[in-house]
C-alpha atoms as a PDB file:
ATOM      1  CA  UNK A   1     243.092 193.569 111.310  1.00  0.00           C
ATOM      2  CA  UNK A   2     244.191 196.425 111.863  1.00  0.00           C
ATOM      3  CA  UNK A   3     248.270 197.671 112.094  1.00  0.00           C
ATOM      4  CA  UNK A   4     249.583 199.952 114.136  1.00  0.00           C
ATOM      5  CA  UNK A   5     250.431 202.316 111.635  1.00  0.00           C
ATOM      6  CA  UNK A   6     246.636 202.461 110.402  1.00  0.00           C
ATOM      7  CA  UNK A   7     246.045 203.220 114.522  1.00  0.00           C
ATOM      8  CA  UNK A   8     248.353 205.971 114.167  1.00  0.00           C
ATOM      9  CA  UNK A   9     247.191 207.388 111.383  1.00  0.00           C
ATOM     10  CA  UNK A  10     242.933 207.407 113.165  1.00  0.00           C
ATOM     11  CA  UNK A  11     244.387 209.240 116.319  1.00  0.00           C
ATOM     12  CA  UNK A  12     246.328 211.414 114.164  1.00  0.00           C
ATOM     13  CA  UNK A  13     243.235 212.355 112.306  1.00  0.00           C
ATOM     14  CA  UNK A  14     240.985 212.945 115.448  1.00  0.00           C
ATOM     15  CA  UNK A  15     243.627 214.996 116.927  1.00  0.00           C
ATOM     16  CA  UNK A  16     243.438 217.131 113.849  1.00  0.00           C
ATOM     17  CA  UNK A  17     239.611 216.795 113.502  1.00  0.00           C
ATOM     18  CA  UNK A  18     239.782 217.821 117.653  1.00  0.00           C
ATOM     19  CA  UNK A  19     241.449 221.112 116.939  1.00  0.00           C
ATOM     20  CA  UNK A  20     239.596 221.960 113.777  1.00  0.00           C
ATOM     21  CA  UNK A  21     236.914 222.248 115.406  1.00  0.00           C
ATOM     22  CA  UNK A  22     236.031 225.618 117.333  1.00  0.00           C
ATOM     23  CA  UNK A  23     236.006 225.636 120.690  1.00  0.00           C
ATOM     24  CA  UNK A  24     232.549 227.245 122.642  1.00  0.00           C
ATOM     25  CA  UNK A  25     232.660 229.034 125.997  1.00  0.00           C
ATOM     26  CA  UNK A  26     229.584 229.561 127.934  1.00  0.00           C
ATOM     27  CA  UNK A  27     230.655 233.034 129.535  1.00  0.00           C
ATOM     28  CA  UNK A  28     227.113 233.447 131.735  1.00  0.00           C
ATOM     29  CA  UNK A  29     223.662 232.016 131.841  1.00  0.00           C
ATOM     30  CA  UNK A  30     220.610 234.287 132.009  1.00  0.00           C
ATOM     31  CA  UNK A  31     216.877 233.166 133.519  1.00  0.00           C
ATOM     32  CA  UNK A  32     213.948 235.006 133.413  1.00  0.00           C
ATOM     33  CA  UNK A  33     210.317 233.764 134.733  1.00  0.00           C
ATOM     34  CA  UNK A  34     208.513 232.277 131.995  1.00  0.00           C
ATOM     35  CA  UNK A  35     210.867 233.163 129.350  1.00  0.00           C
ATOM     36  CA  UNK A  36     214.249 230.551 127.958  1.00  0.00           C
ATOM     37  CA  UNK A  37     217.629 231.364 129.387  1.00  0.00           C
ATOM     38  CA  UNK A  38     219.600 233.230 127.033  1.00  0.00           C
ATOM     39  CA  UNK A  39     223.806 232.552 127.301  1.00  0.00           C
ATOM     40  CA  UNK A  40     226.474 234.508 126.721  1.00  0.00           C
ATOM     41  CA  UNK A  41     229.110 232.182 124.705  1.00  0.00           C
ATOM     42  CA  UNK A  42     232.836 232.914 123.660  1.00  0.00           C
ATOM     43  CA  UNK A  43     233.393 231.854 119.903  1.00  0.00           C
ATOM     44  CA  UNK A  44     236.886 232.474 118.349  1.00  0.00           C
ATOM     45  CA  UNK A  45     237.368 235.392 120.724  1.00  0.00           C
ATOM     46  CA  UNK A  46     233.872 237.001 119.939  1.00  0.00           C
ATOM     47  CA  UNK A  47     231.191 236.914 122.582  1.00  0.00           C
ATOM     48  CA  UNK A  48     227.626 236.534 121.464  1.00  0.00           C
ATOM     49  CA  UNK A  49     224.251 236.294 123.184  1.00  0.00           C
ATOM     50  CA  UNK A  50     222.301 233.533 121.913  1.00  0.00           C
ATOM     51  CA  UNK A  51     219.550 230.923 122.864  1.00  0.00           C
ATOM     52  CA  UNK A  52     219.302 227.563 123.819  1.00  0.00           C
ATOM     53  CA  UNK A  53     218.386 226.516 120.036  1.00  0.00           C
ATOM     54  CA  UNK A  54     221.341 228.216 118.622  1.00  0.00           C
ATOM     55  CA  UNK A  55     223.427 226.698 121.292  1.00  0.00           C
ATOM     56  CA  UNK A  56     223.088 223.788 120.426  1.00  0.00           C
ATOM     57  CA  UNK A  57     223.536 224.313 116.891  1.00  0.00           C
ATOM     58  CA  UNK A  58     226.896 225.980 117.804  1.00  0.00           C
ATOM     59  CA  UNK A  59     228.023 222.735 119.629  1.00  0.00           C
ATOM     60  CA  UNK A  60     227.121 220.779 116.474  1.00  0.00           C
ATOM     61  CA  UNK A  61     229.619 222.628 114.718  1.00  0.00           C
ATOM     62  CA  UNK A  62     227.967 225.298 112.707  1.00  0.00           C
ATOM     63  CA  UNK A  63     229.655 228.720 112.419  1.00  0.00           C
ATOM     64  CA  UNK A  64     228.212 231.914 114.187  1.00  0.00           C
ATOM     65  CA  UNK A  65     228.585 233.756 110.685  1.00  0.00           C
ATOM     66  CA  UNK A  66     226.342 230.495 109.316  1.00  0.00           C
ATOM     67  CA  UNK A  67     223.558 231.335 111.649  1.00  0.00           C
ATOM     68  CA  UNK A  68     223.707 235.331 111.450  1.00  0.00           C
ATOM     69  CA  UNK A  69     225.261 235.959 114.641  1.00  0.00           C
ATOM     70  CA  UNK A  70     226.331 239.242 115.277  1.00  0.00           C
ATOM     71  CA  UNK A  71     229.261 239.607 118.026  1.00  0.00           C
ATOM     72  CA  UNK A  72     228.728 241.479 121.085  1.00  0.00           C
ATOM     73  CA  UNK A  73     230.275 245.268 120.376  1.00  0.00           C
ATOM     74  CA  UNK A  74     231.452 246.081 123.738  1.00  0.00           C
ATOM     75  CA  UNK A  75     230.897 250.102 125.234  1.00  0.00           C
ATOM     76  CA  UNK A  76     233.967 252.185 125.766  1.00  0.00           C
ATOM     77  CA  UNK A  77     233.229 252.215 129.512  1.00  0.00           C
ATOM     78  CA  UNK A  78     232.673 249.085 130.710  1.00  0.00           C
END
């Protein structure tokens, strides 16, 4: 049985687990005819362009440094 100290303690923890973990924006979707959409996601305040594959990996919690992502280097005049 469980208290409600031990309940405390589990939400605690997923609160904690919740912001551990990095959040993932998709910034844009790209299609093109015959080829897989490639996204443009906000990581940590780095954008990236990656594929479906990779997206997924992202939102299972792997790193973009962990799968040799490289972030976007923006030009001076856009």
């Amino acid at each position: 049985m469980s208290t409600p100290t031990s309940r405390q303690v589990k939400k605690r923890q997923a609160v904690a687990d919740a912001l551990n973990r990095h959040k993932i924006f998709v910034s844009s979707r790209r299609f093109k005819a015959g080829e897989e959409p490639t996204y443009r996601v906000i990581v940590a305040n780095e954008a990236y362009i990656v594929g479906q594959r990779t997206l997924d990996q992202l939102h299972k919690g792997y790193r973009p440094a962990e799968l040799g992502l490289e972030p976007l280097r923006e030009e001076a005049g856009e």
